[in-house]
N, C-alpha and C. Protein backbone atom coordinates (compact mmCIF):
# COMPACT_ATOMS: atom_id res chain seq x y z
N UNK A 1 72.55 124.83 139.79
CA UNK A 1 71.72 123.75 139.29
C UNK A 1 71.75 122.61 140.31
N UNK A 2 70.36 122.13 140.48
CA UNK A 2 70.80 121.07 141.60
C UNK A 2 70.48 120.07 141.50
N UNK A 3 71.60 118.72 142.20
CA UNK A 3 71.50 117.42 141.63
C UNK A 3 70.53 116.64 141.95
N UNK A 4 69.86 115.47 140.62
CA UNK A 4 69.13 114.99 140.60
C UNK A 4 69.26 113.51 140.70
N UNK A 5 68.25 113.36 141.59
CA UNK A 5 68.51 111.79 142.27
C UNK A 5 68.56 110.95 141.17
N UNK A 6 69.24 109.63 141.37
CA UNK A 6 68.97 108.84 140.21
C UNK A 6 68.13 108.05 140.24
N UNK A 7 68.06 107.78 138.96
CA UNK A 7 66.17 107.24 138.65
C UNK A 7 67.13 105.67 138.75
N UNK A 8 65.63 105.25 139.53
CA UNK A 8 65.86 103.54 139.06
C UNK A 8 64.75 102.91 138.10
N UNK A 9 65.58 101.77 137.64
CA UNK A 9 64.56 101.64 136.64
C UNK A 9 63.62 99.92 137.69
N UNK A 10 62.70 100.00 137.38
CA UNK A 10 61.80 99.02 137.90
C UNK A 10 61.44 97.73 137.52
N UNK A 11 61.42 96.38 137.45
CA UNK A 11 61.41 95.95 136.98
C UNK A 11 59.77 95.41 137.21
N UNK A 12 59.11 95.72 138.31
CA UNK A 12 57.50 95.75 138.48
C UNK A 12 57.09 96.63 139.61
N UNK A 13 55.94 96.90 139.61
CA UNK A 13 55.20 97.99 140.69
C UNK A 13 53.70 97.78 140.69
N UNK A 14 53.14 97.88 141.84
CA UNK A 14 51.64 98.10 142.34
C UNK A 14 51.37 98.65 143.43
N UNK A 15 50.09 98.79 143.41
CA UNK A 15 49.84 99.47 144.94
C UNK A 15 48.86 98.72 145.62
N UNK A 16 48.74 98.54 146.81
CA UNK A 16 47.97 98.09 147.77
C UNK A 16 46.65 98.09 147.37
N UNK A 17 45.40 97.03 146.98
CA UNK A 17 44.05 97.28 146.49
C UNK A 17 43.01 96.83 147.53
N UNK A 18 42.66 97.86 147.26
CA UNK A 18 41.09 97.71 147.96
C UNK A 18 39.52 97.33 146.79
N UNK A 19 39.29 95.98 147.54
CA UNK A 19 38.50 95.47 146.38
C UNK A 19 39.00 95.89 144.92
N UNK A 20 39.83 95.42 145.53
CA UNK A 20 40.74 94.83 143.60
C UNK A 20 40.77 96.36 143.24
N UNK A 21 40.72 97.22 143.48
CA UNK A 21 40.94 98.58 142.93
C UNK A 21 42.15 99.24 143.76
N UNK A 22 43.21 100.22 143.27
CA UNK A 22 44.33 100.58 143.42
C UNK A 22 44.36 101.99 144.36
N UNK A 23 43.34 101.69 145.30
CA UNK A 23 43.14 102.93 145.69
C UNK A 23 43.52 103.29 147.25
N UNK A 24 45.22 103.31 147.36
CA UNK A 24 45.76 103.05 148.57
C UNK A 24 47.04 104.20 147.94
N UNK A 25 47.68 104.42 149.36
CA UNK A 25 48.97 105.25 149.68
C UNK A 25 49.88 104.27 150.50
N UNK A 26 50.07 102.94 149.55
CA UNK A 26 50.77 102.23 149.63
C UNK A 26 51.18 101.67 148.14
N UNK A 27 52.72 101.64 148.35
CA UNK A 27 53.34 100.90 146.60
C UNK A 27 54.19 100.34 146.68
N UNK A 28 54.18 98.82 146.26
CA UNK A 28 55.51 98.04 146.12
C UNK A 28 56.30 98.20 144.53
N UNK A 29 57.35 98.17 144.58
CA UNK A 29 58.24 98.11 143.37
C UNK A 29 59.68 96.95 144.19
N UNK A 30 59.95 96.28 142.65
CA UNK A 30 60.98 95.80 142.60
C UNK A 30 61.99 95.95 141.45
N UNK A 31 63.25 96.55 141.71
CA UNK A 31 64.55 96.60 141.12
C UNK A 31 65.45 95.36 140.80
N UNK A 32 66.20 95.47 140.05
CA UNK A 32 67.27 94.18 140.23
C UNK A 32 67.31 93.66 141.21
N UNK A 33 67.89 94.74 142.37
CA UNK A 33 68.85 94.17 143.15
C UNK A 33 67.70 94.41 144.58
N UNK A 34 66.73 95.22 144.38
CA UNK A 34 65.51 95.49 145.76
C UNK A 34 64.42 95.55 145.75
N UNK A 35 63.64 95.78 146.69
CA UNK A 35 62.19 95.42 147.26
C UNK A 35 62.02 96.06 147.70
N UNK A 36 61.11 97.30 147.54
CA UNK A 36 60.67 98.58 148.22
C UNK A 36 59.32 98.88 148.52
N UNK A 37 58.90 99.52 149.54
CA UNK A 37 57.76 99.40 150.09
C UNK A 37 57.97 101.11 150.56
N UNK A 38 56.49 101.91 149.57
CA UNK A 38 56.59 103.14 150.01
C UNK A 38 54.98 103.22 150.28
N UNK A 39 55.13 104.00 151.53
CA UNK A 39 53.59 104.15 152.25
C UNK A 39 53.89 105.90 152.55
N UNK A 40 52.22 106.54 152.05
CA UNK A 40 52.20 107.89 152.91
C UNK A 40 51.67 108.48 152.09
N UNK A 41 50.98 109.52 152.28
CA UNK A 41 50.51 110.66 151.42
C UNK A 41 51.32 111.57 151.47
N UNK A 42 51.35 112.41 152.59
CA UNK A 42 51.86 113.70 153.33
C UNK A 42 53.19 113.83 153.63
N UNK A 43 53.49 112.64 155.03
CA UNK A 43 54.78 112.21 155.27
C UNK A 43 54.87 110.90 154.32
N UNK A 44 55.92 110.98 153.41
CA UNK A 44 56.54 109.61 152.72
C UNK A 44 57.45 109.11 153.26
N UNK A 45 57.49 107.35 153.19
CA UNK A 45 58.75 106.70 154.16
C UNK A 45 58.60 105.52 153.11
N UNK A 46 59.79 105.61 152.86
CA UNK A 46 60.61 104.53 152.15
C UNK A 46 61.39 103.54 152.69
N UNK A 47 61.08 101.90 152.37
CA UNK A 47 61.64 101.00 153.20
C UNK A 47 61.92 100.27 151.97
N UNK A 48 63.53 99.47 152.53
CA UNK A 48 64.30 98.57 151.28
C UNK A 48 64.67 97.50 151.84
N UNK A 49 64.36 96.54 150.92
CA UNK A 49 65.01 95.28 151.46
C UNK A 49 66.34 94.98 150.20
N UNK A 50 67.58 94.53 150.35
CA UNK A 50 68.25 93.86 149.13
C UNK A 50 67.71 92.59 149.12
N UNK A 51 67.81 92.38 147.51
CA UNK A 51 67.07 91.17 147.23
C UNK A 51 67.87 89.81 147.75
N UNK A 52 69.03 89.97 148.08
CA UNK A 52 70.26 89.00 148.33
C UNK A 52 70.02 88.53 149.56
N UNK A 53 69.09 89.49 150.33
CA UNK A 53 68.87 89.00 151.85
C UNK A 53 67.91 88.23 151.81
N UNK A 54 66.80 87.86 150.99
CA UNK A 54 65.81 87.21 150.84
C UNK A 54 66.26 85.80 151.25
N UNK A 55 65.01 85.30 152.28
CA UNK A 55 65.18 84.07 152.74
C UNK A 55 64.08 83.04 152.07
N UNK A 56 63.05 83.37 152.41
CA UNK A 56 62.08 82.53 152.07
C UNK A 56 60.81 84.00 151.31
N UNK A 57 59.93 83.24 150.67
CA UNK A 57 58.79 83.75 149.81
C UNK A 57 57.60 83.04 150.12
N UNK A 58 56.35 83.47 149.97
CA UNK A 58 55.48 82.62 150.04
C UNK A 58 53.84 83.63 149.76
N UNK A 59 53.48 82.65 149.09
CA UNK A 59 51.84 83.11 148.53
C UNK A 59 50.63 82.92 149.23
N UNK A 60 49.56 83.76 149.52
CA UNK A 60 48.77 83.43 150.27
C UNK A 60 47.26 84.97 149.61
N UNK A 61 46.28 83.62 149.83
CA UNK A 61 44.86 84.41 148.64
C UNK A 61 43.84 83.66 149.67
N UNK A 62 43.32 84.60 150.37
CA UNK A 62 41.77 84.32 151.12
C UNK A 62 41.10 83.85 149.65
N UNK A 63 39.85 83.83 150.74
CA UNK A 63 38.70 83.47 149.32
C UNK A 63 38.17 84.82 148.61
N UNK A 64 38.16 86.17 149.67
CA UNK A 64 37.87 87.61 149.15
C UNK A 64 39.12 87.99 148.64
N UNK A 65 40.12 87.64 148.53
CA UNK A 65 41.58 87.92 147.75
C UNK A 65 41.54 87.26 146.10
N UNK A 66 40.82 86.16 146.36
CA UNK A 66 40.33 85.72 144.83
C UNK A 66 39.72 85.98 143.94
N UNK A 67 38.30 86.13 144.59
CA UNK A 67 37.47 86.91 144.19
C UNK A 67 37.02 88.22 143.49
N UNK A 68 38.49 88.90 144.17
CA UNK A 68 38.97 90.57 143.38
C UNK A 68 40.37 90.40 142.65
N UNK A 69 40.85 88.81 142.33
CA UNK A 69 42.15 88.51 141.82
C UNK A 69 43.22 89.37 141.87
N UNK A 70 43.39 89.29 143.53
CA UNK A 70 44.54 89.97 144.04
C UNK A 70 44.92 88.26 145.16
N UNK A 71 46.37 88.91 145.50
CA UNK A 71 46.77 88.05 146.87
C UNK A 71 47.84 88.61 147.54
N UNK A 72 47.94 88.51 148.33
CA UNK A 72 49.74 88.76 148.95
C UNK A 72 50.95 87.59 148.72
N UNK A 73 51.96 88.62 148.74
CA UNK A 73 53.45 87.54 149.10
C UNK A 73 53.88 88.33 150.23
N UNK A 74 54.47 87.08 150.67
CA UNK A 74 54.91 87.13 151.88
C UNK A 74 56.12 86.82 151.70
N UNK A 75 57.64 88.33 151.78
CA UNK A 75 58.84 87.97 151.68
C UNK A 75 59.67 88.04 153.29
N UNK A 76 60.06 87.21 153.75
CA UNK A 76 61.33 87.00 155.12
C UNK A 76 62.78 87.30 154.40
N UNK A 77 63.15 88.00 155.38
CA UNK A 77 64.58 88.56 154.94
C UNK A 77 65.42 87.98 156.38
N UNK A 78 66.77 88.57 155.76
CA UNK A 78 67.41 88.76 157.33
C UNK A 78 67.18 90.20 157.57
N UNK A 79 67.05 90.95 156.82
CA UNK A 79 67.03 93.00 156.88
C UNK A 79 66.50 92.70 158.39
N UNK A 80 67.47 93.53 160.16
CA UNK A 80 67.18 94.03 160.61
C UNK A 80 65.90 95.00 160.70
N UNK A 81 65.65 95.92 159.88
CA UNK A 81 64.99 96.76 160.09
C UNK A 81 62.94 96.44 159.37
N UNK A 82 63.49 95.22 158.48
CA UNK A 82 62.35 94.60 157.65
C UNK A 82 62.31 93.20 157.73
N UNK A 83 61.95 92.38 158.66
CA UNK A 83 62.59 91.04 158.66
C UNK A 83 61.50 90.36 158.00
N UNK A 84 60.03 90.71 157.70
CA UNK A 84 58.94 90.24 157.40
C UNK A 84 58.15 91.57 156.36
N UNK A 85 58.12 91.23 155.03
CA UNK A 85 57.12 92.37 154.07
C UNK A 85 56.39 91.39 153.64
N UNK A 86 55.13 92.06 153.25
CA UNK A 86 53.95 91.06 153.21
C UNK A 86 53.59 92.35 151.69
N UNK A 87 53.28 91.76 150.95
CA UNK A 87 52.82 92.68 149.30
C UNK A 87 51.44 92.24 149.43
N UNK A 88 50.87 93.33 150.24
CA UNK A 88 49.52 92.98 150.30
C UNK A 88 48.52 93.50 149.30
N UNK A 89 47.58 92.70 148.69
CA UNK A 89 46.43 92.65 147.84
C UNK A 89 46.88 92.98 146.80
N UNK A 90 48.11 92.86 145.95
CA UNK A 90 48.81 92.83 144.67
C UNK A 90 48.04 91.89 143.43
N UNK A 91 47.98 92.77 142.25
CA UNK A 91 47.46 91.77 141.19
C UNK A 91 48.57 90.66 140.81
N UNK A 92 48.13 89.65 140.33
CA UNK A 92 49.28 88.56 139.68
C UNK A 92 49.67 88.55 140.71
N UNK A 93 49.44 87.54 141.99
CA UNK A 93 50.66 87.39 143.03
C UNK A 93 51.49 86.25 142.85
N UNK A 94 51.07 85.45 141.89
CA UNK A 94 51.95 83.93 141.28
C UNK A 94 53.27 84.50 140.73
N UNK A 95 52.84 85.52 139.52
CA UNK A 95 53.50 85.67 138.79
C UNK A 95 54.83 87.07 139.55
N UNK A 96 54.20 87.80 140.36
CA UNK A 96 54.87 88.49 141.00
C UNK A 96 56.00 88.00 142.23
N UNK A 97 55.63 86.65 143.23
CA UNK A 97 56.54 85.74 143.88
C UNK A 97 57.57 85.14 142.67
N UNK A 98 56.93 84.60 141.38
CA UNK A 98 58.26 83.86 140.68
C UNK A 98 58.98 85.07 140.26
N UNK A 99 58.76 86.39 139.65
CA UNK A 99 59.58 87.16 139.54
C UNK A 99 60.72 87.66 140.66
N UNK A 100 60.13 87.68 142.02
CA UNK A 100 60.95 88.16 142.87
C UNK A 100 61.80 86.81 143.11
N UNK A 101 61.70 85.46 142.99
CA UNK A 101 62.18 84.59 143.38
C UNK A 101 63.53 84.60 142.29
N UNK A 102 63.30 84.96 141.10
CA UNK A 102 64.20 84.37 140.11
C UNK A 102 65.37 85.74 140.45
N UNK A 103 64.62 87.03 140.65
CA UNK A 103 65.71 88.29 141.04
C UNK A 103 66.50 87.95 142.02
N UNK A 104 65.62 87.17 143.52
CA UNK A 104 66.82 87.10 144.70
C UNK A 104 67.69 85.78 144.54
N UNK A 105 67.50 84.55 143.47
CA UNK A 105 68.49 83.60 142.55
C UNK A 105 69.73 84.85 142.05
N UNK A 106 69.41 85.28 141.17
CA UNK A 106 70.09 85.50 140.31
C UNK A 106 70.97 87.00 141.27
N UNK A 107 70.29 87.78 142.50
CA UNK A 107 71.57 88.41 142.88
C UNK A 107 72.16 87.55 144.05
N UNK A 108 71.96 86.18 144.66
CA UNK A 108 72.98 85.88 145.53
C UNK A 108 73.76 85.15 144.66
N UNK A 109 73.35 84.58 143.11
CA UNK A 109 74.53 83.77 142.19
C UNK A 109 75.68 84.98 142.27
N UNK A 110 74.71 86.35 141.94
CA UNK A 110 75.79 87.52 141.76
C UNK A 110 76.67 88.23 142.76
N UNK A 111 75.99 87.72 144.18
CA UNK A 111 77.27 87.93 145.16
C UNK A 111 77.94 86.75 145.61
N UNK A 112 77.80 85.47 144.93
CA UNK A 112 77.98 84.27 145.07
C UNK A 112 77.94 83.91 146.47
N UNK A 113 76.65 84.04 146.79
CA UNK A 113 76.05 83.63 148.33
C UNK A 113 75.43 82.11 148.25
N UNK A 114 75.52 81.62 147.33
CA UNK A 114 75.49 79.85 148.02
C UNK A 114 76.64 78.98 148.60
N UNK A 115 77.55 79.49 148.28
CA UNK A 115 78.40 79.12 149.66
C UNK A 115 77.69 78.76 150.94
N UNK A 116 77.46 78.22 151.94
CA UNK A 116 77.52 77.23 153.15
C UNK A 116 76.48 77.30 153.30
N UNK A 117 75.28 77.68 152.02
CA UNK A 117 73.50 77.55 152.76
C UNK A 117 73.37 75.60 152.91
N UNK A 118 74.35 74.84 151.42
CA UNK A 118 74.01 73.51 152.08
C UNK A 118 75.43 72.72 151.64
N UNK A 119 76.08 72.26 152.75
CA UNK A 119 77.41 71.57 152.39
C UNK A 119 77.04 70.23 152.55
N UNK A 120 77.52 69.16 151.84
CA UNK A 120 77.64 67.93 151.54
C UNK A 120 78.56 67.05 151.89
N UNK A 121 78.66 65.92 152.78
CA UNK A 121 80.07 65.44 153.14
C UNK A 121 80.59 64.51 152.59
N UNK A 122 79.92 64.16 151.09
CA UNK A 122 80.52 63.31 150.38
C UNK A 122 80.08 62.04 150.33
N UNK A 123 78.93 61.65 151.11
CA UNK A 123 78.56 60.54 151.09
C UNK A 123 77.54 60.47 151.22
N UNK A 124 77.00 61.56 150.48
CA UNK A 124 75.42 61.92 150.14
C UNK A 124 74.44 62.34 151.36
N UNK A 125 74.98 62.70 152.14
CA UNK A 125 74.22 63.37 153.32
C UNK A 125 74.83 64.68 153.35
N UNK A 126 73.82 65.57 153.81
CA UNK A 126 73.75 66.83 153.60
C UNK A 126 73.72 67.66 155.10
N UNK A 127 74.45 68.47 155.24
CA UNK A 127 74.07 69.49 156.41
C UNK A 127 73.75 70.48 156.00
N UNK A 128 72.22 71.27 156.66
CA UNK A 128 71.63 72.07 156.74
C UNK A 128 71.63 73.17 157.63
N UNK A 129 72.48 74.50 157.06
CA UNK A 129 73.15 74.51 157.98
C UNK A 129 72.14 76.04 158.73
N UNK A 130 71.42 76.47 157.57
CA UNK A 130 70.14 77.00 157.76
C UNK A 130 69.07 76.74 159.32
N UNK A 131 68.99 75.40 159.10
CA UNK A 131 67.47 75.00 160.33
C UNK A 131 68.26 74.28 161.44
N UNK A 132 69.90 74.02 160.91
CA UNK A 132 70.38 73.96 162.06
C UNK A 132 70.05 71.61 161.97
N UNK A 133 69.68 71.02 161.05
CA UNK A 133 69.64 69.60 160.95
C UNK A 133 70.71 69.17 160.66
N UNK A 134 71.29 68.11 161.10
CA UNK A 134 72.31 67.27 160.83
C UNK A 134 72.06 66.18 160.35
């Protein structure tokens, strides 16, 4: 009998649209803890980001992205191998950035990764230690 991969469960999914219709061999899903991007018909290739690596997010809707009420997000990681995924022509892209935003909150609370993104020296000035400002 042979073993069966384990299922993850999803917490959202779409696929890449063309004029607002779903008709691509491209699919984003997001898990708790990741961000996956599977492209291919024939050959399939699977790419992951952890959500913990997430740096920045950001929304972006041409005027033909509106029009078929789709848009992209645009997630930056540190992932080596994914440093930039773009969720292109996704329905709900508002609602799909605050979802991924509140997942990559809630897994660096869970690897308790705010540690030294901003230290304080006590006299209300802040180092940034991110962009590198003093």
């Amino acid at each position: 009998m042979a073993d069966k991969a384990p299922s993850i469960e999803y917490l959202w999914t779409d696929k890449k649209r063309h004029l607002g219709l779903p008709i691509s061999f491209t699919r984003y899903s997001v898990s708790e803890d990741r961000l996956f991007l599977e492209t291919g018909l024939l050959n399939l290739k699977v790419d992951e980001i952890l959500l913990y690596r997430v740096r920045d997010i950001s929304l972006s809707m041409t005027l033909g992205q509106r029009i078929f009420g789709v848009g992209s997000v645009i997630v930056k990681s540190t992932d080596k191998t994914i440093p930039d995924l773009e969720l292109r022509n996704i329905k709900h892209p508002r609602d799909v950035k605050e979802m991924i935003h509140k997942q990559v909150e809630a897994m660096k609370e869970k690897r308790k990764m705010r540690v030294g993104e901003i230290m304080g020296d006590g006299d209300g000035h802040y180092d940034d230690l991110d962009d590198g400002i003093y």
